[in-house]
C-alpha atoms as a PDB file:
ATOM      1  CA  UNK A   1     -51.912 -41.041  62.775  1.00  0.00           C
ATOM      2  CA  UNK A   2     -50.591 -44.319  61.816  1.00  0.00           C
ATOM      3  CA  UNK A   3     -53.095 -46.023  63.120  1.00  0.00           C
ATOM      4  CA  UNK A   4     -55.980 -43.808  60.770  1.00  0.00           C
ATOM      5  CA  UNK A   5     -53.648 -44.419  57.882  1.00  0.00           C
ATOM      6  CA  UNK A   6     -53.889 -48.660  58.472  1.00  0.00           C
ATOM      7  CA  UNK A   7     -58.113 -48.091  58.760  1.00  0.00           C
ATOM      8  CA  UNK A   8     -58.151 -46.245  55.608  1.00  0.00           C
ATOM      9  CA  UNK A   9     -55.884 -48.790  53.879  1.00  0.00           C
ATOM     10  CA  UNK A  10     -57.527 -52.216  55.205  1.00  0.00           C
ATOM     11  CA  UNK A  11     -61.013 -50.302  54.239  1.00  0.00           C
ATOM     12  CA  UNK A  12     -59.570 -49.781  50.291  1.00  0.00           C
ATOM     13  CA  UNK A  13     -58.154 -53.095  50.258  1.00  0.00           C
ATOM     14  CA  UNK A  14     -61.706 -54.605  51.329  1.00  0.00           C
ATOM     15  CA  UNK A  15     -63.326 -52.216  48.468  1.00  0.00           C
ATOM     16  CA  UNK A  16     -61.525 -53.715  46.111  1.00  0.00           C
ATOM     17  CA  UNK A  17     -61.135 -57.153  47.133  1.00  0.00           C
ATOM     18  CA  UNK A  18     -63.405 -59.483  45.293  1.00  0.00           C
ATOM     19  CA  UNK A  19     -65.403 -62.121  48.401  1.00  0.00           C
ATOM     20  CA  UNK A  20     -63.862 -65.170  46.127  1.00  0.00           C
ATOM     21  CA  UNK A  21     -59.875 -64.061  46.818  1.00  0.00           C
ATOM     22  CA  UNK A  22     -57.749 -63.625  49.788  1.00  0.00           C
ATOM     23  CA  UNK A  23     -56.341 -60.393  49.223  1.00  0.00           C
ATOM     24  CA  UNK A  24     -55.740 -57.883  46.356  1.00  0.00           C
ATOM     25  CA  UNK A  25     -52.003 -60.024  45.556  1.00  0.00           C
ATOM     26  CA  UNK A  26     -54.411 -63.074  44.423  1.00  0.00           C
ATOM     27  CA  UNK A  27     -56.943 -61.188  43.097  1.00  0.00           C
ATOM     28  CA  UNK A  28     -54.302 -59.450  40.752  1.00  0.00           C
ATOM     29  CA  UNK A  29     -52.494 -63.049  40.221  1.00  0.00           C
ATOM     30  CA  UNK A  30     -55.550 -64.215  39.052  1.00  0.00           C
ATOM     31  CA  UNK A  31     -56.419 -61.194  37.257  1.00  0.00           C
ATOM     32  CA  UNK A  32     -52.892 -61.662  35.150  1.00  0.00           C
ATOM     33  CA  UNK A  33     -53.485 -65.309  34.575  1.00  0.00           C
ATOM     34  CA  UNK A  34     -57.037 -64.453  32.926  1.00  0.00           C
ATOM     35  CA  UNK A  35     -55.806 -62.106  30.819  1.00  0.00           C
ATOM     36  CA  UNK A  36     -52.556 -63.904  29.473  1.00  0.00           C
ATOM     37  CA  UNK A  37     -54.789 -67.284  29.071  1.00  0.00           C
ATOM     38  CA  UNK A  38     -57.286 -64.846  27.004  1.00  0.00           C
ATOM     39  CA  UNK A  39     -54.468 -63.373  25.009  1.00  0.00           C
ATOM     40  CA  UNK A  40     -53.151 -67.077  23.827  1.00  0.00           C
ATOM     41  CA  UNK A  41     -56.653 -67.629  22.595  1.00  0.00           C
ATOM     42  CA  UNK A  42     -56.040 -64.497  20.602  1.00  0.00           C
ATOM     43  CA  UNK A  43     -52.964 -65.614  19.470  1.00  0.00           C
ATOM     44  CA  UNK A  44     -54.254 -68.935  18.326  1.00  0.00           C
ATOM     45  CA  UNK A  45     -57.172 -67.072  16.173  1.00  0.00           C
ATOM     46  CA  UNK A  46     -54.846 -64.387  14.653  1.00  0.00           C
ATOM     47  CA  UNK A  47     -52.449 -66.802  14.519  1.00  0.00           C
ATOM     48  CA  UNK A  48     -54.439 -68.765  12.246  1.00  0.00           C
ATOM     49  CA  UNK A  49     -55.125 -66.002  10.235  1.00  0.00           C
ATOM     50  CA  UNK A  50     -51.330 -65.057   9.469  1.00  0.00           C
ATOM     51  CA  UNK A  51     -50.483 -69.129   8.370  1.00  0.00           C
ATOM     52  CA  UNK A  52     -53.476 -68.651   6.024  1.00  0.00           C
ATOM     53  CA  UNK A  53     -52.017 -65.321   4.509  1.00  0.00           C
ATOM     54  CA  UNK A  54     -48.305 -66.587   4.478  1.00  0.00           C
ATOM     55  CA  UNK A  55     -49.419 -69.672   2.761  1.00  0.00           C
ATOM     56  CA  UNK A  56     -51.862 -67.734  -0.370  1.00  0.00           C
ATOM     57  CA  UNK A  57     -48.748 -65.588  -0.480  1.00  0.00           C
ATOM     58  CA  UNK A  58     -46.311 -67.989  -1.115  1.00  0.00           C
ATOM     59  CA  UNK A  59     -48.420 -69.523  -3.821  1.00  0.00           C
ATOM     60  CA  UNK A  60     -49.551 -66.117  -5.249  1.00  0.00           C
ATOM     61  CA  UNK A  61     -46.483 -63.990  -4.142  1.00  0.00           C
ATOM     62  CA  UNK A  62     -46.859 -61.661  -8.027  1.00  0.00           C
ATOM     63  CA  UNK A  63     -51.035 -61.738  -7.359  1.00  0.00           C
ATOM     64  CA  UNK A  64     -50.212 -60.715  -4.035  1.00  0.00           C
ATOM     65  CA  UNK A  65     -47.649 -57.718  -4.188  1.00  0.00           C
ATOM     66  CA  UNK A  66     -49.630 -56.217  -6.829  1.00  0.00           C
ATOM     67  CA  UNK A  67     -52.614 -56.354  -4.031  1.00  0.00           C
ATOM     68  CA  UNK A  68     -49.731 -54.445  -1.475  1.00  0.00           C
ATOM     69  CA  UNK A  69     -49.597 -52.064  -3.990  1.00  0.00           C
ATOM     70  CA  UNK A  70     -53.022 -50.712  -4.310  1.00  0.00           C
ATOM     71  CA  UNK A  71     -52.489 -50.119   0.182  1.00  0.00           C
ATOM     72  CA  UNK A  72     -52.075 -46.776   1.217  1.00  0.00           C
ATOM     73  CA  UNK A  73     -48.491 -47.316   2.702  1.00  0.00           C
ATOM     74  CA  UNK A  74     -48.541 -43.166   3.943  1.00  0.00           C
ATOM     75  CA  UNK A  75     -51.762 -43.913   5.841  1.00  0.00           C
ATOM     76  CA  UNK A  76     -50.660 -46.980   7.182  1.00  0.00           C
ATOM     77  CA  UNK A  77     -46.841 -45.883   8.616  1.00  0.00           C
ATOM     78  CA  UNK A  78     -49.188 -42.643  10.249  1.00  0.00           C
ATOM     79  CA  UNK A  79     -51.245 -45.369  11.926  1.00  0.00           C
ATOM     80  CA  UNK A  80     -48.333 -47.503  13.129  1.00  0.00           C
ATOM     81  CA  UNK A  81     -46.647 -44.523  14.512  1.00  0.00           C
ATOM     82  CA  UNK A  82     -50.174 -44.058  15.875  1.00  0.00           C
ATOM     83  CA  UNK A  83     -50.526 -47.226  17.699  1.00  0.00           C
ATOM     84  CA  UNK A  84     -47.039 -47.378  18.779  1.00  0.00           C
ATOM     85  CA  UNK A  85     -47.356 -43.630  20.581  1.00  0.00           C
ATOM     86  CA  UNK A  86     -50.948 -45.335  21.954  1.00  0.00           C
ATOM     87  CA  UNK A  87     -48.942 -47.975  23.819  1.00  0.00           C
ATOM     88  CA  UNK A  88     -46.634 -45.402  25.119  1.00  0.00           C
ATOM     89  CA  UNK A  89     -49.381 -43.472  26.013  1.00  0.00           C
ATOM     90  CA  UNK A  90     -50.666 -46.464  27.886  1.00  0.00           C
ATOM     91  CA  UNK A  91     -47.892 -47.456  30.063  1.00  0.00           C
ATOM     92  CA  UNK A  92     -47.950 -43.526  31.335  1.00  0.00           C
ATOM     93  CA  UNK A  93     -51.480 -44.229  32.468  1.00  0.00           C
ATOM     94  CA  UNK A  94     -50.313 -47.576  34.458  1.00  0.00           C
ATOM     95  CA  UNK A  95     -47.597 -45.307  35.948  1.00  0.00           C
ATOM     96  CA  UNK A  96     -49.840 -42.764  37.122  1.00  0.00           C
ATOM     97  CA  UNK A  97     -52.084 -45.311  38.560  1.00  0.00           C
ATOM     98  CA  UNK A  98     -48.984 -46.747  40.389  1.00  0.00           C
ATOM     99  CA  UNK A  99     -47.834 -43.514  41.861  1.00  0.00           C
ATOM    100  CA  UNK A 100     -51.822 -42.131  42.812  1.00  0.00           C
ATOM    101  CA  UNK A 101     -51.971 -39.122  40.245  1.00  0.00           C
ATOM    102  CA  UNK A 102     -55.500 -39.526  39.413  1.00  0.00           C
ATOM    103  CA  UNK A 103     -56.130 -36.731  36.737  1.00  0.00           C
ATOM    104  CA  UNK A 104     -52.647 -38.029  34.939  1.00  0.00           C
ATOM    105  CA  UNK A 105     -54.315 -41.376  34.615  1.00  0.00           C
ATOM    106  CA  UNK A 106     -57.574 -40.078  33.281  1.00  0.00           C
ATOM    107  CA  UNK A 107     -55.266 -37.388  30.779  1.00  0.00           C
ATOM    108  CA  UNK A 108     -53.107 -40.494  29.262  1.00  0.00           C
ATOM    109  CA  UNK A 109     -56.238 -42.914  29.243  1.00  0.00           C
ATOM    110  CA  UNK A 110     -58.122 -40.416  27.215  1.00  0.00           C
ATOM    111  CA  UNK A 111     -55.066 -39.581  25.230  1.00  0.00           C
ATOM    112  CA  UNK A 112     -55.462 -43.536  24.315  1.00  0.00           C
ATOM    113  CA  UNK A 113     -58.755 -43.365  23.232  1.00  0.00           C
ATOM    114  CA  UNK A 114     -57.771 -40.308  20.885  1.00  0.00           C
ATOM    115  CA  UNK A 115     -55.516 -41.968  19.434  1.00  0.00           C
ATOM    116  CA  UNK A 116     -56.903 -45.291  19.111  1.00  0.00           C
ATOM    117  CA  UNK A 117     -59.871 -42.851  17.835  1.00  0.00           C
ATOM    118  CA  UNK A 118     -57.453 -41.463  15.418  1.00  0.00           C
ATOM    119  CA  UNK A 119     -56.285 -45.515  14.147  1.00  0.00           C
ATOM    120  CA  UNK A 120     -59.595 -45.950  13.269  1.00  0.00           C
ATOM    121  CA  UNK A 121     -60.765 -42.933  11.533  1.00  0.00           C
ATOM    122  CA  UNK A 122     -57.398 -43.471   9.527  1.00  0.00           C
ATOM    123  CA  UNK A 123     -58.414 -47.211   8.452  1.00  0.00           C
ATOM    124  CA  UNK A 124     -61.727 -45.708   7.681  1.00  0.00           C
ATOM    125  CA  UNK A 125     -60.266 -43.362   4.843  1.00  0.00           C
ATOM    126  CA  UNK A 126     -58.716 -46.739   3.628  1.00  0.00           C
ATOM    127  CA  UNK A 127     -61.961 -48.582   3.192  1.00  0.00           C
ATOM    128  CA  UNK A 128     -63.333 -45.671   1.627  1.00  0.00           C
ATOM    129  CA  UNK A 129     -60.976 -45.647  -1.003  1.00  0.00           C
ATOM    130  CA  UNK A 130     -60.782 -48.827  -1.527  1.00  0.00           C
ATOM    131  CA  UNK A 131     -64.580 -48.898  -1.995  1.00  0.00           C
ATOM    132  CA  UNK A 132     -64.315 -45.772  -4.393  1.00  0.00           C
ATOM    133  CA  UNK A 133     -61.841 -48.247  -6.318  1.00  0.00           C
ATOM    134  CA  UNK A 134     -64.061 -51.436  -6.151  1.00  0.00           C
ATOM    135  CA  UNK A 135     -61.594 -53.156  -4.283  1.00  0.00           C
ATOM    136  CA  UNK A 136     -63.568 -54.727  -2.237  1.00  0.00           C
ATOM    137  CA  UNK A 137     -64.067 -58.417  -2.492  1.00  0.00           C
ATOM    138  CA  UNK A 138     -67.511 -59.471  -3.754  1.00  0.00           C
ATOM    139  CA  UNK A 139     -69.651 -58.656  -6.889  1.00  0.00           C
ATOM    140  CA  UNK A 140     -68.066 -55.224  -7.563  1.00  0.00           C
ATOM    141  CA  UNK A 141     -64.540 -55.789  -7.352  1.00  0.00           C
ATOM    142  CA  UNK A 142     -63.202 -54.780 -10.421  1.00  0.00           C
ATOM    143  CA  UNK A 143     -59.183 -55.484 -11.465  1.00  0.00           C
ATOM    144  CA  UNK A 144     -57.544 -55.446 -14.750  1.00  0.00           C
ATOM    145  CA  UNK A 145     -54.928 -58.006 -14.963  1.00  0.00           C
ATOM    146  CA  UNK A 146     -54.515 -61.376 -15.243  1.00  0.00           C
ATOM    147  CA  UNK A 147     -53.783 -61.685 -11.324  1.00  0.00           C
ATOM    148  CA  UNK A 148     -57.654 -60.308 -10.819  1.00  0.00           C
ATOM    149  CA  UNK A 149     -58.746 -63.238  -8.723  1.00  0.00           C
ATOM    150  CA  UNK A 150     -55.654 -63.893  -7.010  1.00  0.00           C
ATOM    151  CA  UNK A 151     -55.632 -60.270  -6.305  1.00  0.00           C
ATOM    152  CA  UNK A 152     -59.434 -60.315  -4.320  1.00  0.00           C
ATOM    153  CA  UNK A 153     -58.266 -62.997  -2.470  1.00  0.00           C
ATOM    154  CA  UNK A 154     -55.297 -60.697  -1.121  1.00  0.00           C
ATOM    155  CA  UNK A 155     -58.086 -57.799  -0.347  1.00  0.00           C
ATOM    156  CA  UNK A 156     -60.095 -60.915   1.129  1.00  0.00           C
ATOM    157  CA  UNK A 157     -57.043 -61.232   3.573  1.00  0.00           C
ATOM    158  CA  UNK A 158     -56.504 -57.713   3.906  1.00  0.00           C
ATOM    159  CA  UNK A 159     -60.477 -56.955   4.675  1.00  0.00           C
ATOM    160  CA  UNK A 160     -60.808 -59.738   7.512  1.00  0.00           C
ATOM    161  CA  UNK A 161     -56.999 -59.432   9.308  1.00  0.00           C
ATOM    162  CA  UNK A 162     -57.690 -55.786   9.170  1.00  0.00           C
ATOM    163  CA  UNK A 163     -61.402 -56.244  10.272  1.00  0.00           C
ATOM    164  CA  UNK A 164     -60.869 -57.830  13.067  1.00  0.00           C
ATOM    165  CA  UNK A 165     -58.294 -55.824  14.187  1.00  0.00           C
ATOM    166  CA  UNK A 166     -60.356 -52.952  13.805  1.00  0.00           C
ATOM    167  CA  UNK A 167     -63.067 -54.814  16.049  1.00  0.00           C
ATOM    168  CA  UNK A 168     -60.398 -55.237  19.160  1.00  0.00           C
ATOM    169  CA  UNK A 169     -59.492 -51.572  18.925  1.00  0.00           C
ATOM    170  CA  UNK A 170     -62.907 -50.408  19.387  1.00  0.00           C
ATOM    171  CA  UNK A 171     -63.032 -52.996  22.307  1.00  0.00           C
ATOM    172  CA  UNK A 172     -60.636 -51.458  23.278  1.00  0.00           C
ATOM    173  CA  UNK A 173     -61.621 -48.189  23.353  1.00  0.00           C
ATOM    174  CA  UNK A 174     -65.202 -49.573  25.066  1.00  0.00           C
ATOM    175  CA  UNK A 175     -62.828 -50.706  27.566  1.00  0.00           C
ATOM    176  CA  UNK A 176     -60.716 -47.437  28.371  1.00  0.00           C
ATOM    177  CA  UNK A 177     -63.869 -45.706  28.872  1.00  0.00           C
ATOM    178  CA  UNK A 178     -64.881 -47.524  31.441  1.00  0.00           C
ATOM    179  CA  UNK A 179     -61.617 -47.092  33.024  1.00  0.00           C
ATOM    180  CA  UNK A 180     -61.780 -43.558  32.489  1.00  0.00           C
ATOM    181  CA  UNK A 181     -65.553 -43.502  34.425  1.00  0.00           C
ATOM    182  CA  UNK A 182     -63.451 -45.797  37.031  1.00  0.00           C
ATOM    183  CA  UNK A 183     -60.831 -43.208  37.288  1.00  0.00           C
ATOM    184  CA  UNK A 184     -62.679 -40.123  37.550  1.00  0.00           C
ATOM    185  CA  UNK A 185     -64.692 -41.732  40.759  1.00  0.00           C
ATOM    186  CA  UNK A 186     -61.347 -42.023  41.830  1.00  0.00           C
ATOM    187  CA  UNK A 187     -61.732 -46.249  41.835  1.00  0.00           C
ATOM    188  CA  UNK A 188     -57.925 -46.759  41.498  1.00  0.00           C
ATOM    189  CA  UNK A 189     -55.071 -46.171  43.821  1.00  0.00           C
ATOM    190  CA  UNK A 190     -51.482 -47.202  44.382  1.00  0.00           C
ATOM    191  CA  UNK A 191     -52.889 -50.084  46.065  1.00  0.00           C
ATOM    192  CA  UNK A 192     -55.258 -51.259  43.307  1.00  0.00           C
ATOM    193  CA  UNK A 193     -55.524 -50.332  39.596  1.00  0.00           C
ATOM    194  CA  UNK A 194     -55.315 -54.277  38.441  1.00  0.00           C
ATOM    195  CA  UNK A 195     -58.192 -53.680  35.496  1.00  0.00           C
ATOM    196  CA  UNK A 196     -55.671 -51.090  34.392  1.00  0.00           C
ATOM    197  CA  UNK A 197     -52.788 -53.068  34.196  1.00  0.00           C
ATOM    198  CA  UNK A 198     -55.087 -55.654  32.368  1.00  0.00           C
ATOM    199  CA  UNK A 199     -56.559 -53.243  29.983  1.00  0.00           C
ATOM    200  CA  UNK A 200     -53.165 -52.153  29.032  1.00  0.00           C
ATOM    201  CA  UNK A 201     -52.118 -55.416  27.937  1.00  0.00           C
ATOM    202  CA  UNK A 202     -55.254 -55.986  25.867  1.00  0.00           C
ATOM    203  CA  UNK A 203     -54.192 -52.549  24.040  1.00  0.00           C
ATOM    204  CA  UNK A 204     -50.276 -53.727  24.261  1.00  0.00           C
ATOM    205  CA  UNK A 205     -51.731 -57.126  22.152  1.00  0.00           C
ATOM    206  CA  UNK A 206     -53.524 -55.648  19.925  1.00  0.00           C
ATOM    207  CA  UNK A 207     -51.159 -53.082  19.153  1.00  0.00           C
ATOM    208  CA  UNK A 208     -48.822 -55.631  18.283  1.00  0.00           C
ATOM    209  CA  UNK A 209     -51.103 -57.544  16.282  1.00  0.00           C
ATOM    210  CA  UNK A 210     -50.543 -54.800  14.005  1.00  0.00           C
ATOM    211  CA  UNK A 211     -46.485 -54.493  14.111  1.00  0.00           C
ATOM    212  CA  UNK A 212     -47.342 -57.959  12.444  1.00  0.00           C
ATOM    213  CA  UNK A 213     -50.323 -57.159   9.840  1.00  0.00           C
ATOM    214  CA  UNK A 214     -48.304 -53.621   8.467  1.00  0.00           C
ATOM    215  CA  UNK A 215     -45.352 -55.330   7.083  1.00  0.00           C
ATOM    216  CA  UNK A 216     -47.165 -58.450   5.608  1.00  0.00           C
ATOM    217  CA  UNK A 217     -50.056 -56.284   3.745  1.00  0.00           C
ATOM    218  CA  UNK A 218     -48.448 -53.022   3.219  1.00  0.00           C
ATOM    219  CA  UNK A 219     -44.665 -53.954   2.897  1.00  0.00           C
ATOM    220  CA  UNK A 220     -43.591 -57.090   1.261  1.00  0.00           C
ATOM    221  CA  UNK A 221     -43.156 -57.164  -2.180  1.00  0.00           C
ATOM    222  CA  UNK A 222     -43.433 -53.848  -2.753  1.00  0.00           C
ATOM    223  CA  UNK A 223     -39.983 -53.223  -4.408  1.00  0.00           C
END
């Protein structure tokens, strides 16, 4: 018996080992070190993106909280409670993978996709309203005040952070389904789920991304 149990693990391990690595440890090392190099990148481009905002909001900080006002603040603490319960959801699925409970880790992966799903049909609603109001930057936007073109420049902001967020969640999503395909062809194991484990901190990222966007468009300078 212990000797069919080593077969069937050095057989997995070769099944999963790319021809370019040692064994799975480098692989995953590797792996890791992709993903965190990736995620600086990220940081670097969102990052960029916040200095912009921070800076137009310093110099238009009156423009700019009447913009925050106009946000849907219910809508937007439902998606952060939302995103927040995704990333929960998430680190279930890396357990399950861990501990070889296969139809666990396709339940919480699909659970992630509902609710990521669920973030975007929410930010949907927003863009529809805020097209119903002519909010939108461009031709039509339409504000009384004397803050109007300070006040497009915030929904300029508001538009492209929450664009592009909106583009990494349904990465993200892409991305979960092919784990879920992975999963139910039963792929992963307790000795390798790495693209799990690296999908899960794309999701963690962007996840945070928004911890950082809800406060600065929906929060300040609302009082």
């Amino acid at each position: 018996m212990p000797m069919v149990l080593r077969r069937c693990t050095l057989s997995e391990r070769h099944a999963a080992l790319a021809p370019h690595f040692d064994d799975i440890a480098q692989q995953s090392e590797a792996s890791h070190l992709g993903m965190w190099v990736f995620l600086l990148t990220e940081i670097m481009f969102f990052g960029g993106m916040f200095t912009g905002y921070a800076v137009y909001r310093s110099v238009y900080a009156v423009a700019f909280a009447e913009g925050s006002h106009h946000l849907d603040l219910v809508l937007g603490s439902i998606n952060t409670v939302v995103l927040i319960s995704s990333s929960l959801t998430m680190v279930l699925a890396v357990h399950a993978a861990q501990v070889g409970q296969r139809q666990l880790l396709v339940g919480f992966l699909l659970l992630t996709m509902l609710l990521g799903l669920v973030f975007l049909g929410l930010k949907t609603v927003e863009y529809t309203h805020k097209f119903a109001d002519h909010l939108v930057p461009g031709s039509g936007f339409l504000y009384a005040g004397p803050h109007a073109r300070q006040v497009q420049l915030f929904f300029s902001f508001y538009f492209g952070m929450t664009g592009m967020h909106a583009l990494h969640m349904i990465i993200g999503i892409g991305l979960l389904t092919v784990l879920v395909w992975l999963a139910w062809r039963n792929r992963f194991s307790p000795m390798y789920y790495t693209p799990i484990e690296i999908v899960g901190l794309y999701w963690h990222f962007v996840d945070i991304v928004w911890i950082f966007l809800f406060p600065l468009l929906y929060l300040i300078g609302r009082h």
